[in-house]
N, C-alpha and C. Protein backbone atom coordinates (compact mmCIF):
# COMPACT_ATOMS: atom_id res chain seq x y z
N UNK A 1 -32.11 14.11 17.14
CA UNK A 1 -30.86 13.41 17.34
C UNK A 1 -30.05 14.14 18.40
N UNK A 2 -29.45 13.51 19.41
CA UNK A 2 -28.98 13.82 20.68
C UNK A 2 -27.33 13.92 20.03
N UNK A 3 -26.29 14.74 20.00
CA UNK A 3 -25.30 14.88 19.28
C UNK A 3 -24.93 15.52 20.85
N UNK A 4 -25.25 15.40 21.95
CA UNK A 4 -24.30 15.51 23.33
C UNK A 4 -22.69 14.89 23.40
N UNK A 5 -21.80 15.24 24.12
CA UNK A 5 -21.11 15.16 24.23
C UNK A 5 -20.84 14.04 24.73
N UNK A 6 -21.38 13.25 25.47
CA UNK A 6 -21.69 12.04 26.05
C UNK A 6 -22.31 11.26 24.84
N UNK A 7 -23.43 11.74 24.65
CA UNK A 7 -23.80 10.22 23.35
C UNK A 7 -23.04 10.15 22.21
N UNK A 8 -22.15 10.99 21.54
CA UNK A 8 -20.92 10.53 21.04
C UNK A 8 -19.92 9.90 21.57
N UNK A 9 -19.54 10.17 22.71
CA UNK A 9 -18.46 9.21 23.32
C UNK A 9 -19.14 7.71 23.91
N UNK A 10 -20.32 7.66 23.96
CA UNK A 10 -20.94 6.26 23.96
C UNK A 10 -20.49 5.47 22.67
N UNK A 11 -20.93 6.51 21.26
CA UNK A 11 -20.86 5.51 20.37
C UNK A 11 -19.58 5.31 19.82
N UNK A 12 -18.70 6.06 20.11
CA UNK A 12 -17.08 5.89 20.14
C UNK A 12 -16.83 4.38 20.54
N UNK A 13 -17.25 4.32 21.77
CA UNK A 13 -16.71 3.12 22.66
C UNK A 13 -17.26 1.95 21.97
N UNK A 14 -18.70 2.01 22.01
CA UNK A 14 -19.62 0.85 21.42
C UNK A 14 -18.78 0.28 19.89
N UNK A 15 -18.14 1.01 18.80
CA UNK A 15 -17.58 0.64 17.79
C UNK A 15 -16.16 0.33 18.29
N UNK A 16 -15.61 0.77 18.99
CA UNK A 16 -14.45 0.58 18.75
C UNK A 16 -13.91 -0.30 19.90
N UNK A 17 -14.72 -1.58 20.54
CA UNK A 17 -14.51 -2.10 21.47
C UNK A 17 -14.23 -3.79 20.74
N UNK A 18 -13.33 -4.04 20.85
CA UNK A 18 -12.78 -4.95 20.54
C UNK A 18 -12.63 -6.67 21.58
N UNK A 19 -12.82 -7.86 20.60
CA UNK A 19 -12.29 -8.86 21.69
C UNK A 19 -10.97 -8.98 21.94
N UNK A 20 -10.47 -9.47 20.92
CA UNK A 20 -8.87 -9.42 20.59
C UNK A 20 -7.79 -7.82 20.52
N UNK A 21 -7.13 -7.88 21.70
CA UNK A 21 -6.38 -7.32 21.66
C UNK A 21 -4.85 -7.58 21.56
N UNK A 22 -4.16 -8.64 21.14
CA UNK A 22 -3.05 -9.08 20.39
C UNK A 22 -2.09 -8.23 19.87
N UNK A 23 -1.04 -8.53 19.72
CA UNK A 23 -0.03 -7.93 18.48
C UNK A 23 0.81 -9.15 18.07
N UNK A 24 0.86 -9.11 17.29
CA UNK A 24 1.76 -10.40 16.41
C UNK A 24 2.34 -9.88 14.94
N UNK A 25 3.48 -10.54 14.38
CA UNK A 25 3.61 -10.07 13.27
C UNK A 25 3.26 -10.88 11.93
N UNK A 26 2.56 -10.20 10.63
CA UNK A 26 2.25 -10.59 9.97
C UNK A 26 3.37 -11.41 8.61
N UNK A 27 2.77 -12.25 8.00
CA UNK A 27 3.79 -12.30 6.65
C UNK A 27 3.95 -11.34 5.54
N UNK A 28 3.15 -9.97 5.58
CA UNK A 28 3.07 -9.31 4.43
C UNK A 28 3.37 -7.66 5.23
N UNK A 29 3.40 -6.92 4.31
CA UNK A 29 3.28 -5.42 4.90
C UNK A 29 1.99 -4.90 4.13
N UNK A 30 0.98 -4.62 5.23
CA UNK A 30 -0.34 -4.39 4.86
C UNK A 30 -0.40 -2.83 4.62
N UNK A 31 -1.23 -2.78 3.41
CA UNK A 31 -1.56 -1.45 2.72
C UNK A 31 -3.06 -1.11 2.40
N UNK A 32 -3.69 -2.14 3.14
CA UNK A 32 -5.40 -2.47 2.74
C UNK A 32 -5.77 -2.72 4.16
N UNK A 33 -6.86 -2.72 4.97
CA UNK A 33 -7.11 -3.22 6.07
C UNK A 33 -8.41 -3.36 5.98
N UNK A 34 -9.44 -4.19 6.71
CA UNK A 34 -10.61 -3.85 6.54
C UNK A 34 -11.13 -4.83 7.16
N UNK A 35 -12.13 -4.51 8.38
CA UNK A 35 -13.17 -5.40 9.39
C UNK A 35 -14.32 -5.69 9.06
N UNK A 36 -14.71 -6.39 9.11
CA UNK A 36 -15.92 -7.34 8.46
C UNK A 36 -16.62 -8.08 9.56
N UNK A 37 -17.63 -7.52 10.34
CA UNK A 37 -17.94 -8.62 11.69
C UNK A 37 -16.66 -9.10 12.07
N UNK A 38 -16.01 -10.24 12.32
CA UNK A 38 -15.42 -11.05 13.47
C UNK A 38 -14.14 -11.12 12.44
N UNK A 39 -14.10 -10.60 11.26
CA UNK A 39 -12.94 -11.09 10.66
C UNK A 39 -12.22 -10.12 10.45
N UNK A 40 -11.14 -9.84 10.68
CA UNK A 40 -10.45 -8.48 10.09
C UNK A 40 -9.31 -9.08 8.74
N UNK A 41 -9.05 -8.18 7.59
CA UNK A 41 -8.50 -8.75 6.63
C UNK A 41 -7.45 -7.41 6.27
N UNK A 42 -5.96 -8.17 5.85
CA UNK A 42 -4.98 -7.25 5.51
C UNK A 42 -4.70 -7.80 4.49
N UNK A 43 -4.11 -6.78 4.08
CA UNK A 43 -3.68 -7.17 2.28
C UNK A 43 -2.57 -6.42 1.51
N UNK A 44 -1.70 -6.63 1.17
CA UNK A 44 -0.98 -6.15 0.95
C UNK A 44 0.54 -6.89 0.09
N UNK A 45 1.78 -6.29 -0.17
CA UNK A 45 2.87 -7.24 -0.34
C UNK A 45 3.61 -7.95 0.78
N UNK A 46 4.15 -8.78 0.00
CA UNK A 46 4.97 -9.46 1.07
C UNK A 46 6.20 -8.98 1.38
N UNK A 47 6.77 -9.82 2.72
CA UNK A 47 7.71 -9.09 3.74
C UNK A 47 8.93 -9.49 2.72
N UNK A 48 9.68 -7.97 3.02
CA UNK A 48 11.01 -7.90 2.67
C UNK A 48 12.32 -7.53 3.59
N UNK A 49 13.45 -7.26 3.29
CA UNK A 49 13.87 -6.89 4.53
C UNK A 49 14.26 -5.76 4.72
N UNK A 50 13.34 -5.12 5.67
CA UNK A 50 12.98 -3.67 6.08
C UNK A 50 13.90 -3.13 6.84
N UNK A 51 15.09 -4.07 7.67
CA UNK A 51 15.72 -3.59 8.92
C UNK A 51 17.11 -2.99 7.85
N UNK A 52 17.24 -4.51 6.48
CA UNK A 52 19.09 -4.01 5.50
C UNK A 52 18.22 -2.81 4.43
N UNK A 53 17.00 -2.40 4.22
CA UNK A 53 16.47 -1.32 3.23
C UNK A 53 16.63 0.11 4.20
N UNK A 54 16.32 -0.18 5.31
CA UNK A 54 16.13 1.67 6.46
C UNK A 54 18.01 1.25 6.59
N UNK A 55 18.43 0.57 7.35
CA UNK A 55 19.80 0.80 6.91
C UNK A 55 20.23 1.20 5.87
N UNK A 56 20.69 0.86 4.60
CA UNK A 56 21.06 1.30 3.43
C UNK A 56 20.78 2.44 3.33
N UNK A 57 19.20 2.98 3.65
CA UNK A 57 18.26 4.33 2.75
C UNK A 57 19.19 5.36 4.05
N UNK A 58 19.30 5.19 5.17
CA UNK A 58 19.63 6.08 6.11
C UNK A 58 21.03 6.74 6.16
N UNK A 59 21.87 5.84 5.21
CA UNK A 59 22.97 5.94 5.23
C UNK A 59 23.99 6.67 3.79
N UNK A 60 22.70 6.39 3.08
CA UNK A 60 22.96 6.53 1.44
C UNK A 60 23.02 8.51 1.17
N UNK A 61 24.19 8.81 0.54
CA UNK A 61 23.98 10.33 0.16
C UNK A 61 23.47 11.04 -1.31
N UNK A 62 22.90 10.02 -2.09
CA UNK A 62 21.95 10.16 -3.11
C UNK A 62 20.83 9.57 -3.46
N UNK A 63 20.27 9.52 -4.23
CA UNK A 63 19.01 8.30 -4.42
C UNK A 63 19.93 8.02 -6.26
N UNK A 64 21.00 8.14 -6.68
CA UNK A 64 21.39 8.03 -7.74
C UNK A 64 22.70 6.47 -8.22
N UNK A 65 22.18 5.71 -7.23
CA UNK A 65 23.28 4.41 -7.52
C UNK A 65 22.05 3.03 -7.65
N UNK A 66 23.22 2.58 -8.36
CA UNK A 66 22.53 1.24 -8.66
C UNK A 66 22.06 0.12 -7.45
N UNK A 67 20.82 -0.24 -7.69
CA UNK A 67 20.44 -0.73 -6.47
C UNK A 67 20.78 -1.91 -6.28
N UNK A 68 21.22 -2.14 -4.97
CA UNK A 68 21.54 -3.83 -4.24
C UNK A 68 20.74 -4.47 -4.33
N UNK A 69 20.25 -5.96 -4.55
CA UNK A 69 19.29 -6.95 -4.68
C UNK A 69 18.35 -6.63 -3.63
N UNK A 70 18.96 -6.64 -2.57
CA UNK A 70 17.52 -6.12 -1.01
C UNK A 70 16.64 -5.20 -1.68
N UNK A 71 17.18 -4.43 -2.00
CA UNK A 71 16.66 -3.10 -2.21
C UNK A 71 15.47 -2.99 -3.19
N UNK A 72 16.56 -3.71 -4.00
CA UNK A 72 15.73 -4.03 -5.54
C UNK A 72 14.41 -4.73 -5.34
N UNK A 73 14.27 -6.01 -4.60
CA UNK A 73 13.35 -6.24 -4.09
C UNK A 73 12.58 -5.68 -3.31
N UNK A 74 12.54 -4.63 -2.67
CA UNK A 74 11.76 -3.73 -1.31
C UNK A 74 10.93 -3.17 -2.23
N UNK A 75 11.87 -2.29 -3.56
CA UNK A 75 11.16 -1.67 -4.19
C UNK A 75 9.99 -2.39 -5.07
N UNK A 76 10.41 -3.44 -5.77
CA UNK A 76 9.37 -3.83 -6.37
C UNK A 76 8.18 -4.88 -5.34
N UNK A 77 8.47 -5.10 -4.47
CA UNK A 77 7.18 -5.34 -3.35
C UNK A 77 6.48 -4.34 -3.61
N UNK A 78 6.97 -3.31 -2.72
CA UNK A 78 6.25 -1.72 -2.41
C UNK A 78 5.54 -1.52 -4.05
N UNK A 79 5.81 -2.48 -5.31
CA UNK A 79 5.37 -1.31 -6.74
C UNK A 79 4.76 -2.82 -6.84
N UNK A 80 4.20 -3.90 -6.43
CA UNK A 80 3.27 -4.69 -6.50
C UNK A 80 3.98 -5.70 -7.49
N UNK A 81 5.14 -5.82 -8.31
CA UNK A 81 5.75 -6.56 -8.67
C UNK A 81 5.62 -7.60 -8.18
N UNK A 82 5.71 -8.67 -7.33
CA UNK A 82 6.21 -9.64 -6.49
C UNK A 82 4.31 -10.18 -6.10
N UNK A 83 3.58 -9.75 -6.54
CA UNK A 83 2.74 -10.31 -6.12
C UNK A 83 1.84 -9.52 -4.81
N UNK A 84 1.42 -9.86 -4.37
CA UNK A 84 0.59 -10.08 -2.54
C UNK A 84 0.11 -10.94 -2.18
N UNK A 85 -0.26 -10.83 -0.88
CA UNK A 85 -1.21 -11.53 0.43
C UNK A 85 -2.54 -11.12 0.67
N UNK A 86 -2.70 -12.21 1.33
CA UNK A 86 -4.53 -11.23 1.30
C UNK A 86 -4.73 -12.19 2.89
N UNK A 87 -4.80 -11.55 3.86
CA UNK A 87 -4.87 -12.76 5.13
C UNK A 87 -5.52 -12.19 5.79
N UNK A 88 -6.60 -13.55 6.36
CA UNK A 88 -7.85 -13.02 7.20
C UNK A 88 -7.78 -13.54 8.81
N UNK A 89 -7.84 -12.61 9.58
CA UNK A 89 -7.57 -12.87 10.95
C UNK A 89 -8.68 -12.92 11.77
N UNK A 90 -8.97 -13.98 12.81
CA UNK A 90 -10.42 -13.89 13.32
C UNK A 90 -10.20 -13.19 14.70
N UNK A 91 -10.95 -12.06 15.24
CA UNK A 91 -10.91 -10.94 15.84
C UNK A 91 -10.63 -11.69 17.28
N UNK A 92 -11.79 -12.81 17.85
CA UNK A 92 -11.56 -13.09 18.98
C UNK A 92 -10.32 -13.52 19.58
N UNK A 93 -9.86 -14.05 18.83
CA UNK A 93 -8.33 -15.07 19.16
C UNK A 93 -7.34 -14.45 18.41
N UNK A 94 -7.49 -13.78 17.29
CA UNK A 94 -6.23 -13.37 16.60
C UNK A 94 -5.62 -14.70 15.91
N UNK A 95 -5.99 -15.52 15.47
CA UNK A 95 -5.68 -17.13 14.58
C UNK A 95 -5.69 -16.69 13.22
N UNK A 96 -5.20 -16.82 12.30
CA UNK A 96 -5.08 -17.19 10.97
C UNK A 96 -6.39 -17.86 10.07
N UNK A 97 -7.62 -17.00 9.41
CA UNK A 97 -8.60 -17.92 9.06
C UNK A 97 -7.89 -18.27 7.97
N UNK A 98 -7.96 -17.33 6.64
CA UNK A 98 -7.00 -17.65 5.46
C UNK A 98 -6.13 -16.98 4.87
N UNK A 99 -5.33 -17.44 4.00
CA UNK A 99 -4.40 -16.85 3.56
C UNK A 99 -4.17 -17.06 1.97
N UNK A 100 -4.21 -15.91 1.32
CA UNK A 100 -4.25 -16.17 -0.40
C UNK A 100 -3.43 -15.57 -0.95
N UNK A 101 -2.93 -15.85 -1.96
CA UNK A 101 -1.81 -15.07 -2.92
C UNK A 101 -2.28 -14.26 -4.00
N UNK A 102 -2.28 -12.91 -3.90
CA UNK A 102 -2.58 -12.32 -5.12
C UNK A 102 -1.62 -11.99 -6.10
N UNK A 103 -2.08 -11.32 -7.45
CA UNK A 103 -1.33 -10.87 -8.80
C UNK A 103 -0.55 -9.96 -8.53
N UNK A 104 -1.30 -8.97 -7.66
CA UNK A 104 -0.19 -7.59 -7.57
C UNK A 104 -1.03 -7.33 -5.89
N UNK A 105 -0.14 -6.90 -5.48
CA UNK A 105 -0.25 -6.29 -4.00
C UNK A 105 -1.22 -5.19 -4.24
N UNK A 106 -2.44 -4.48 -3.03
CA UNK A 106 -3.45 -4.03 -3.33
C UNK A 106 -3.21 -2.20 -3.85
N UNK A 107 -3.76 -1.60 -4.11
CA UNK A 107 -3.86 0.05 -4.13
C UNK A 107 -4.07 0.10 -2.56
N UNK A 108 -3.23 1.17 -2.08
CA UNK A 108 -3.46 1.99 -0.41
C UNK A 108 -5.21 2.10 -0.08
N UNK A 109 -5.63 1.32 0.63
CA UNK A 109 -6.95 1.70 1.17
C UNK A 109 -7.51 0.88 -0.14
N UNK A 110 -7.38 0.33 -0.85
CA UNK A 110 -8.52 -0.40 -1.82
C UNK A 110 -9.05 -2.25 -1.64
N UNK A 111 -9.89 -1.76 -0.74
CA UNK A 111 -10.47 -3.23 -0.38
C UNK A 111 -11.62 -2.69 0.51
N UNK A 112 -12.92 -3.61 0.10
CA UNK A 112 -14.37 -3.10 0.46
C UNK A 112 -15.01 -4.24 0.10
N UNK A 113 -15.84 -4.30 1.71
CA UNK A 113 -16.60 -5.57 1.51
C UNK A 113 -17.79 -5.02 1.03
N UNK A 114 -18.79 -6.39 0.84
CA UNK A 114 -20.04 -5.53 0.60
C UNK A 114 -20.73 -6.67 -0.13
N UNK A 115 -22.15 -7.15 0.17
CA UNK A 115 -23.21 -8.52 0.03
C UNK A 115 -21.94 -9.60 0.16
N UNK A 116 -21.49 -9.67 1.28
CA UNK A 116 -20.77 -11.29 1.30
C UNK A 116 -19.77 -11.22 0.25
N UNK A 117 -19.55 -10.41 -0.16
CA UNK A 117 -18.24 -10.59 -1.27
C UNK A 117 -16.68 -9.26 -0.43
N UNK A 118 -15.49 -9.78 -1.18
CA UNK A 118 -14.63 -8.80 -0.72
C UNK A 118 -13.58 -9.00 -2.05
N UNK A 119 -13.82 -7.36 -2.25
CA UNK A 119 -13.00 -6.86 -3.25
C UNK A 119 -11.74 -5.89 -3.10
N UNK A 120 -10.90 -6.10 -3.85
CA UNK A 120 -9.58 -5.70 -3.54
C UNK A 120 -8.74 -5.15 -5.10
N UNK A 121 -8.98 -3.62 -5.13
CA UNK A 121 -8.16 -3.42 -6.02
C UNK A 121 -6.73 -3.14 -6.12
N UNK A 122 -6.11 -3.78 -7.02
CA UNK A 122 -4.63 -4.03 -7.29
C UNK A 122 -3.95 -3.20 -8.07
N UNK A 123 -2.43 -2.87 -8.05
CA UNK A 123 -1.44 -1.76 -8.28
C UNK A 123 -1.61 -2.42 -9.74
N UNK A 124 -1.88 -3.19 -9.91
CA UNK A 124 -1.60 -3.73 -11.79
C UNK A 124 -2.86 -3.53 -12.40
N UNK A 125 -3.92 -3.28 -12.02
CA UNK A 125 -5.18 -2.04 -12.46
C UNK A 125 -6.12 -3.41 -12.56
N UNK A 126 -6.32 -4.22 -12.35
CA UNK A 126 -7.07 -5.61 -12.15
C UNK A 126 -7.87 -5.41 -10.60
N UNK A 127 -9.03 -5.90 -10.35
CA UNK A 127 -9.87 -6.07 -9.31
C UNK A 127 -10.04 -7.27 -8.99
N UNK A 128 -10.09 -8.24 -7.70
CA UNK A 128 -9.95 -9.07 -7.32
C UNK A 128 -11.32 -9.30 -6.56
N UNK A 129 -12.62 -10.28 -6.74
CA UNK A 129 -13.20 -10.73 -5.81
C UNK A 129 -13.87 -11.64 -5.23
N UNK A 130 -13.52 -11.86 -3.58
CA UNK A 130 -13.88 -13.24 -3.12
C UNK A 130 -15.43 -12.95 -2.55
N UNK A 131 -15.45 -14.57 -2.63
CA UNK A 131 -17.02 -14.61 -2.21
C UNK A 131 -16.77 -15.41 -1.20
N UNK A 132 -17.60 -15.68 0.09
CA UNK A 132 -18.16 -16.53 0.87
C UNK A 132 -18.73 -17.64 0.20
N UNK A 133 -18.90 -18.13 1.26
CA UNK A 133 -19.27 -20.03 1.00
C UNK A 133 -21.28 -20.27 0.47
């Protein structure tokens, strides 16, 4: 096995060469990510409002008061309360394939494909998994 300095930076490139290079914003704040051939899939809770929560948190001189409804909500997104998203994006174009609602928003890094199925474990200790057609 050739472990040159060059045939690693070949296979650098070869993986990490992409069609779609896009930025757009999503409906959820993703905590799961995961590429699958042509599909890339995020997963996570849904959007709250992040711009009146970093205001408030930046400004606040304890973590000891009763929380404002925004807030209240940020937090229980972030603690899987509120549900999640699960949305699959197709690599070439960056389009919307699907979009599903889960029980609880996923565990950090817990989602793994594997024989045509994709599984996604959740902050409420439940496992979630889809199959192909």
């Amino acid at each position: 096995m050739n472990l040159s300095r060059s045939g690693v930076g070949d296979a650098v490139r070869r993986i990490t060469k992409y069609e779609y290079t896009g930025r757009r914003d999503a409906a959820l704040c993703p905590n799961a990510m995961l590429l699958a051939g042509k599909t890339f899939w995020l997963a996570g809770p849904g959007k709250f409002d992040e711009e009146a929560t970093r205001r408030h948190l930046g400004t606040s001189k304890t973590d000891r008061f009763a929380l404002p409804p925004f807030l209240r909500e940020a937090v229980d997104a972030m603690e899987g309360k509120r549900g999640g998203r699960l949305l699959a994006v197709d690599t070439s174009n960056g389009a919307d394939l699907a979009d599903f609602a889960l029980p609880s928003s996923p565990v950090f890094d817990g989602m793994i494909a594997a024989d045509g199925r994709l599984l996604i474990a959740l902050k409420d200790g439940s496992v979630v998994c889809f199959e192909g057609k």
